[in-house]
N, C-alpha and C. Protein backbone atom coordinates (compact mmCIF):
# COMPACT_ATOMS: atom_id res chain seq x y z
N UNK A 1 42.66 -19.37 -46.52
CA UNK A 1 41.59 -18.48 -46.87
C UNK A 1 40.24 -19.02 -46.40
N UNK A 2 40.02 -20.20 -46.59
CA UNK A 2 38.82 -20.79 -46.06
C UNK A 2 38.35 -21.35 -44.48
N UNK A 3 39.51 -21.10 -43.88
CA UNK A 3 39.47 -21.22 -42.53
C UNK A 3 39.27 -19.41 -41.91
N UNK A 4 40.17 -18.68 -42.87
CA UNK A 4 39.38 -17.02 -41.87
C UNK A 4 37.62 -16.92 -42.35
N UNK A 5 37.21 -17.25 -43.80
CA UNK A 5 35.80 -17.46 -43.97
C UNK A 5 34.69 -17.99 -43.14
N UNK A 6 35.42 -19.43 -42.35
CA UNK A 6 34.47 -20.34 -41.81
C UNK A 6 34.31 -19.15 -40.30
N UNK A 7 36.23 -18.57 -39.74
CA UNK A 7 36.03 -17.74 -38.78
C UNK A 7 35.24 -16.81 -38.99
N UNK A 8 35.36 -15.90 -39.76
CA UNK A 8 34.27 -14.21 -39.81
C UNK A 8 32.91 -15.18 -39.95
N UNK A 9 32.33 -16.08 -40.45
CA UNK A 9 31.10 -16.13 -40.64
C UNK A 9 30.31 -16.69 -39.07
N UNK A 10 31.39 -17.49 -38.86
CA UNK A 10 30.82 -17.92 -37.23
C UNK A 10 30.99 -17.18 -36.22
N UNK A 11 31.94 -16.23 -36.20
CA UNK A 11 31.71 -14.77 -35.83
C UNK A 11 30.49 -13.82 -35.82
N UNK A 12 29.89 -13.49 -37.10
CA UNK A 12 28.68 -12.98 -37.66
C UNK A 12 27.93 -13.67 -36.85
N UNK A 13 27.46 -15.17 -37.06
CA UNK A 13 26.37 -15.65 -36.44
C UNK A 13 26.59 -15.63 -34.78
N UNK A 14 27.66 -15.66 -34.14
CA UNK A 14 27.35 -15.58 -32.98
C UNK A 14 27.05 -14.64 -32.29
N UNK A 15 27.26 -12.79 -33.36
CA UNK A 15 26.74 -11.58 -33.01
C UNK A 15 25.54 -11.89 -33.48
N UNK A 16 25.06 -12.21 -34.17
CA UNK A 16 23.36 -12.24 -34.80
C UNK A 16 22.39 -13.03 -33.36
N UNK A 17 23.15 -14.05 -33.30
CA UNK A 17 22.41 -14.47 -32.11
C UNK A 17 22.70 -14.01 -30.76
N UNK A 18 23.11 -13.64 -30.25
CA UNK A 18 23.55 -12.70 -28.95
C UNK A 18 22.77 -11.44 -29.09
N UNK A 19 22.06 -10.72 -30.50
CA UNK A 19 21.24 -9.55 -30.50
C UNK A 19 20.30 -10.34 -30.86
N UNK A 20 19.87 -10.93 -31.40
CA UNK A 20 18.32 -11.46 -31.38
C UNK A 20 18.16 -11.72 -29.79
N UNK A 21 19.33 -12.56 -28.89
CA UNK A 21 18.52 -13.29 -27.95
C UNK A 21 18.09 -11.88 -27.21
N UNK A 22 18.85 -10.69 -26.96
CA UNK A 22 18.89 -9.74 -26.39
C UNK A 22 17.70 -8.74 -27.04
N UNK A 23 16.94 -9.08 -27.83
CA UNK A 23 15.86 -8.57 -28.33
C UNK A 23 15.08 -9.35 -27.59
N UNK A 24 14.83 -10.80 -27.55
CA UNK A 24 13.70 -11.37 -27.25
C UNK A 24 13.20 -10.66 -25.57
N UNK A 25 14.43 -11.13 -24.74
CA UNK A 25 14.46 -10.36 -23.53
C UNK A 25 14.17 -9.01 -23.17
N UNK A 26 14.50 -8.05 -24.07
CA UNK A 26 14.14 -6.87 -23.70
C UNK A 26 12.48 -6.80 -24.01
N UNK A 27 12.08 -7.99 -25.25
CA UNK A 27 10.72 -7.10 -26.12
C UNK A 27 9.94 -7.84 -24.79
N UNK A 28 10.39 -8.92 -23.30
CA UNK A 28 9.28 -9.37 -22.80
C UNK A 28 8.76 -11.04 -23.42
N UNK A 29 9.22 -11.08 -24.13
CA UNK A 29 9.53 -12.83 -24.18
C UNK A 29 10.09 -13.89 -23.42
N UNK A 30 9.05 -14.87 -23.26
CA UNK A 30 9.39 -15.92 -22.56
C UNK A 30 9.42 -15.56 -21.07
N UNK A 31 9.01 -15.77 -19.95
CA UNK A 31 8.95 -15.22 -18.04
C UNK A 31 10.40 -16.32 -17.97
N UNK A 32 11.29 -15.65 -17.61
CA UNK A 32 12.54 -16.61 -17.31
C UNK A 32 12.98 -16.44 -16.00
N UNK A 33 12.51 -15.96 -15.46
CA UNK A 33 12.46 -15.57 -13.56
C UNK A 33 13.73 -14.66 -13.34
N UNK A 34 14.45 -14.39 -14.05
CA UNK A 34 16.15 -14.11 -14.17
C UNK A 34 15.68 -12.56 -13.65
N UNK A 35 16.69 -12.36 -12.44
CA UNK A 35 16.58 -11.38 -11.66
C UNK A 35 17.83 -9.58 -12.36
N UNK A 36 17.25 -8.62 -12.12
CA UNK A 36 17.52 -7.67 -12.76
C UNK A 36 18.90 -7.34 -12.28
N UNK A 37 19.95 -6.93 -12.65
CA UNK A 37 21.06 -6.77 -12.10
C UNK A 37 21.85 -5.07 -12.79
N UNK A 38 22.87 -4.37 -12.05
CA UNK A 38 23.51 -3.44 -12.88
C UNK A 38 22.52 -2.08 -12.88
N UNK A 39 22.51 -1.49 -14.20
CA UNK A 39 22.27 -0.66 -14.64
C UNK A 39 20.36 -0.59 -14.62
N UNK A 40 19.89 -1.85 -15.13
CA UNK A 40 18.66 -2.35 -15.28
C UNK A 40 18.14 -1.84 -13.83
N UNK A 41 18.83 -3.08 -13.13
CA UNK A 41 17.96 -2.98 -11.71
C UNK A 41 17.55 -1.70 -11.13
N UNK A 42 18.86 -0.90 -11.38
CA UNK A 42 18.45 0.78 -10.70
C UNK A 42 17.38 1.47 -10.99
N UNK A 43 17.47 1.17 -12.61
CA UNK A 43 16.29 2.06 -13.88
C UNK A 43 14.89 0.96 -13.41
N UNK A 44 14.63 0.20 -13.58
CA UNK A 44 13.36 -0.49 -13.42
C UNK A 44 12.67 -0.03 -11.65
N UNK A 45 13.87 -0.08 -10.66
CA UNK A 45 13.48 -0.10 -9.49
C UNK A 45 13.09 1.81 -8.76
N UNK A 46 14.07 2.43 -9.72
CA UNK A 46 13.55 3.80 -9.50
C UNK A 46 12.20 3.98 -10.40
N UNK A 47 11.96 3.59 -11.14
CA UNK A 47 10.79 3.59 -12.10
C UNK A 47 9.52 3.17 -11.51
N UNK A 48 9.64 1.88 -11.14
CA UNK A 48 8.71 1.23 -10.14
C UNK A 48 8.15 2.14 -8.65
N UNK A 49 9.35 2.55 -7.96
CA UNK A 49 8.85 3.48 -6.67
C UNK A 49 8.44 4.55 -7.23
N UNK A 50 8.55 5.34 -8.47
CA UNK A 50 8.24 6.54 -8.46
C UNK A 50 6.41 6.37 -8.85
N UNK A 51 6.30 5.20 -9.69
CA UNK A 51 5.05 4.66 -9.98
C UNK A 51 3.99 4.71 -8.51
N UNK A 52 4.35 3.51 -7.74
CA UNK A 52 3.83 3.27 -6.14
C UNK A 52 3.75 4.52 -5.86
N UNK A 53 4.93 5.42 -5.66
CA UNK A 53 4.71 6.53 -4.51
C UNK A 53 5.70 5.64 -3.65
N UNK A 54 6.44 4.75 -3.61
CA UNK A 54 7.29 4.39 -2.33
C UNK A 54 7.09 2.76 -1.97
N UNK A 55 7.89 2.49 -1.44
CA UNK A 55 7.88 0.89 -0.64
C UNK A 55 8.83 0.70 -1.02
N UNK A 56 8.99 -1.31 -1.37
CA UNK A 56 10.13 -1.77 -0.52
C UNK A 56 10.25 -2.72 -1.91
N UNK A 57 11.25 -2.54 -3.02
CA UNK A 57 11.39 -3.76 -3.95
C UNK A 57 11.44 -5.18 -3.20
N UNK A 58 10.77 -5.86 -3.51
CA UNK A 58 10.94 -7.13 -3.34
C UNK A 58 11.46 -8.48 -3.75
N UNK A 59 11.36 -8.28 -5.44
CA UNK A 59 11.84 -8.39 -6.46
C UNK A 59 11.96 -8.01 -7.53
N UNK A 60 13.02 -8.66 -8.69
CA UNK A 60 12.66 -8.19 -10.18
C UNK A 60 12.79 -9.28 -10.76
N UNK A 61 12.55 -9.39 -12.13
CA UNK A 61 12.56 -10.05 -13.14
C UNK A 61 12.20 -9.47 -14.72
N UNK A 62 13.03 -10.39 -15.54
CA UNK A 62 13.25 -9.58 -16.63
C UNK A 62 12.22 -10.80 -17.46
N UNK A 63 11.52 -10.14 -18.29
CA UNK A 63 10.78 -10.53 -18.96
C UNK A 63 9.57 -11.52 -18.51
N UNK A 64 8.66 -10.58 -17.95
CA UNK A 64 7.67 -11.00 -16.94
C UNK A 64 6.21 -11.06 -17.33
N UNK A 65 5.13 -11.59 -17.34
CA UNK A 65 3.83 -11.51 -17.94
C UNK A 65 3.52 -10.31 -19.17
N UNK A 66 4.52 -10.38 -20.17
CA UNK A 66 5.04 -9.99 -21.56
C UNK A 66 5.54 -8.31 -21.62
N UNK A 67 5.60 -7.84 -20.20
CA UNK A 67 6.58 -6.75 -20.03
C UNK A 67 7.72 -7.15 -20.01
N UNK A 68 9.04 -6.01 -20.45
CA UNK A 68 10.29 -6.37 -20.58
C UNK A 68 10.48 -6.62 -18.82
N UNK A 69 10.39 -5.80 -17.90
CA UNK A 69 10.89 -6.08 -16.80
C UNK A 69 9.72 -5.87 -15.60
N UNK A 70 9.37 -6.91 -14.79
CA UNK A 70 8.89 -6.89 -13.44
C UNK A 70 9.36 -6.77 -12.28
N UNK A 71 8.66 -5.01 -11.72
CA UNK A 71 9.68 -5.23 -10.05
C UNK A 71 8.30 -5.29 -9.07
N UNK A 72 8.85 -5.88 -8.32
CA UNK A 72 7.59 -6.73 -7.30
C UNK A 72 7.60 -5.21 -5.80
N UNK A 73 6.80 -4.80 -5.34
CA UNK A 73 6.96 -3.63 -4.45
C UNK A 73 6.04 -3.97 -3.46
N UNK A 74 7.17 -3.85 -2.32
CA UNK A 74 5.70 -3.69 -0.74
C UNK A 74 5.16 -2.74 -0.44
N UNK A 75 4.25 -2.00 -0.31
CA UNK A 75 3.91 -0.82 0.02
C UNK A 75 3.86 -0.77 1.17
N UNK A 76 3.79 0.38 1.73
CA UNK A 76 3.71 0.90 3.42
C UNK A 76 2.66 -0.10 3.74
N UNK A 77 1.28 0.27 3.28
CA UNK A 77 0.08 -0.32 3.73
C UNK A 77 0.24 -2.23 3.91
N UNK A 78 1.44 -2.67 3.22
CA UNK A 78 1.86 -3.83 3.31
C UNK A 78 1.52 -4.80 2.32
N UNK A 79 0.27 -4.42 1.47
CA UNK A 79 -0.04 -5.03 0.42
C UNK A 79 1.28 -4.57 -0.47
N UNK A 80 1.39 -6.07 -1.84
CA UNK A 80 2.43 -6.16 -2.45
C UNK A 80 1.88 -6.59 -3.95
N UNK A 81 2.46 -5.56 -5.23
CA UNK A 81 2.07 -5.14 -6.41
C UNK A 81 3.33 -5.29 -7.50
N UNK A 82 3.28 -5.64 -8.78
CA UNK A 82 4.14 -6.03 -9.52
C UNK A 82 3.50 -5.00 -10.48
N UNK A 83 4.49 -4.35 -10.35
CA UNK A 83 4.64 -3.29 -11.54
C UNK A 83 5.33 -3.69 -12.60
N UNK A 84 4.88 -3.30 -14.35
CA UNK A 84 5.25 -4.20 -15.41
C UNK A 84 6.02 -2.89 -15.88
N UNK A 85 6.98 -3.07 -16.59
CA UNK A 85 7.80 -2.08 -17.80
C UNK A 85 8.44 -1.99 -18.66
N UNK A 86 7.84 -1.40 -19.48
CA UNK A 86 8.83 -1.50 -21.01
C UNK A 86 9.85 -1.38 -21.45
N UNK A 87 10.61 -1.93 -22.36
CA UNK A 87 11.76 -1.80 -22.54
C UNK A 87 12.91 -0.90 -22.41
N UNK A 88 11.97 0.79 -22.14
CA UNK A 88 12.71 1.61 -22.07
C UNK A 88 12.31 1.75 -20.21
N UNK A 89 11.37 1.09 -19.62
CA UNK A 89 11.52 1.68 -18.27
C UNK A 89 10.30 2.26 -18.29
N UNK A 90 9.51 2.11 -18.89
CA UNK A 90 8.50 3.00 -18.66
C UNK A 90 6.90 1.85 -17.93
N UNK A 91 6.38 2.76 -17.21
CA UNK A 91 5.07 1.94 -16.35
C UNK A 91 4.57 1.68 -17.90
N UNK A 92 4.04 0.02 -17.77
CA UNK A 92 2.50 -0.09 -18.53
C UNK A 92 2.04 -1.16 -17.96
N UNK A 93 2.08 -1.35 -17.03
CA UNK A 93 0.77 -1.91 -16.06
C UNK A 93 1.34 -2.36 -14.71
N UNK A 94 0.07 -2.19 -13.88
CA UNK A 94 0.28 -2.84 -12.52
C UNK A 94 -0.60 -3.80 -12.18
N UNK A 95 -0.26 -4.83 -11.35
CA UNK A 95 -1.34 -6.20 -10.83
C UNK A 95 -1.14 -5.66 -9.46
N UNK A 96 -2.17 -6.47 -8.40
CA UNK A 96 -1.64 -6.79 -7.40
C UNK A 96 -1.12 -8.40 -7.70
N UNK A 97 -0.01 -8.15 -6.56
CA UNK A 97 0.93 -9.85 -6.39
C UNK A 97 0.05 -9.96 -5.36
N UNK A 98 -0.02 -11.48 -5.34
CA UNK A 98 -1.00 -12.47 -4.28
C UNK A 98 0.13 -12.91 -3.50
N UNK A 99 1.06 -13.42 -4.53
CA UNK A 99 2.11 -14.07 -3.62
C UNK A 99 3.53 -13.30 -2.92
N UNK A 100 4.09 -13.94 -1.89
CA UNK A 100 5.03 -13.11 -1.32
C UNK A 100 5.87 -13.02 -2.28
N UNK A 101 8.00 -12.84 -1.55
CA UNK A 101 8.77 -12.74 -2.42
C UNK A 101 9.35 -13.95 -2.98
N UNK A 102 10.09 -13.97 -4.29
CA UNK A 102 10.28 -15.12 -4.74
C UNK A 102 9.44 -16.17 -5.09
N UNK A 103 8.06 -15.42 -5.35
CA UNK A 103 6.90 -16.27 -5.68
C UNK A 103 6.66 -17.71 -4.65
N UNK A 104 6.45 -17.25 -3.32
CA UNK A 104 5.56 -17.76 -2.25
C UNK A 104 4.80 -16.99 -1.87
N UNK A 105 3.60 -18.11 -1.87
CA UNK A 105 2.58 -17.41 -1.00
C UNK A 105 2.15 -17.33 0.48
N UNK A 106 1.53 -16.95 1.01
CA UNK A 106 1.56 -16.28 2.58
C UNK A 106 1.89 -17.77 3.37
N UNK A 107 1.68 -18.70 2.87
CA UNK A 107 1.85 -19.58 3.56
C UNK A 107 3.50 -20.01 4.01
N UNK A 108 4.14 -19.54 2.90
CA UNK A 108 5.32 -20.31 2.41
C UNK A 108 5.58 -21.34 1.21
N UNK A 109 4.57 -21.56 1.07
CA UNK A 109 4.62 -22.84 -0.14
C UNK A 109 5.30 -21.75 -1.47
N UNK A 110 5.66 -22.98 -2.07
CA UNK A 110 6.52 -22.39 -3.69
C UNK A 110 5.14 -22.25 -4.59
N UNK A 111 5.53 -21.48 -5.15
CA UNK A 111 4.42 -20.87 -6.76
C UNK A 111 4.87 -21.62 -8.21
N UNK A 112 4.23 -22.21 -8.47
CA UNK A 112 4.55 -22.94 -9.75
C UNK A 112 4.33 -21.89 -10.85
């Protein structure tokens, strides 16, 4: 009896923590560079071009300067902009990116 207890409860906690961590990530916590994949990538990256008007994803990342997801876009004109979005996909803000893809800048050097 006390061994299915110790099981269901460490069960419980390992769903408790697998939805918290999956909260932190969606709410935009912590920049973990971790690139968008699946279902995400499509929704963030159609979201992002429809924002621009068009270009060229460059990158993504999930949980980015405290938006849930950042997709990085080249535009025609060639300048390159990181569009921020909320958990559900929705625009709430744009920067311009200074640096190229994978966070280098024009030079090549790495971005700390």
């Amino acid at each position: 009896m006390t061994r299915k207890k110790i099981a269901v409860a460490a069960v419980t906690v390992g769903i408790l923590a697998a939805a918290t961590g999956g909260i932190a990530v969606a709410g935009g916590v912590g920049d973990n560079d971790e690139a968008l994949s699946g279902r995400a990538l499509e929704r963030a990256t159609s979201a992002a071009l429809a924002h621009t008007g068009g270009g060229r994803v460059t990158e993504t990342e999930i949980g980015d300067s405290g938006a849930a997801y950042g997709v990085e876009v080249k535009l025609a004109n060639g300048k390159q902009v990181e569009v921020e979005l909320d958990e559900n996909f929705k625009v709430i803000g744009q920067e311009a990116d200074d640096d190229g893809p994978n966070d280098r800048d024009e030079t090549g050097e790495q971005d700390d």
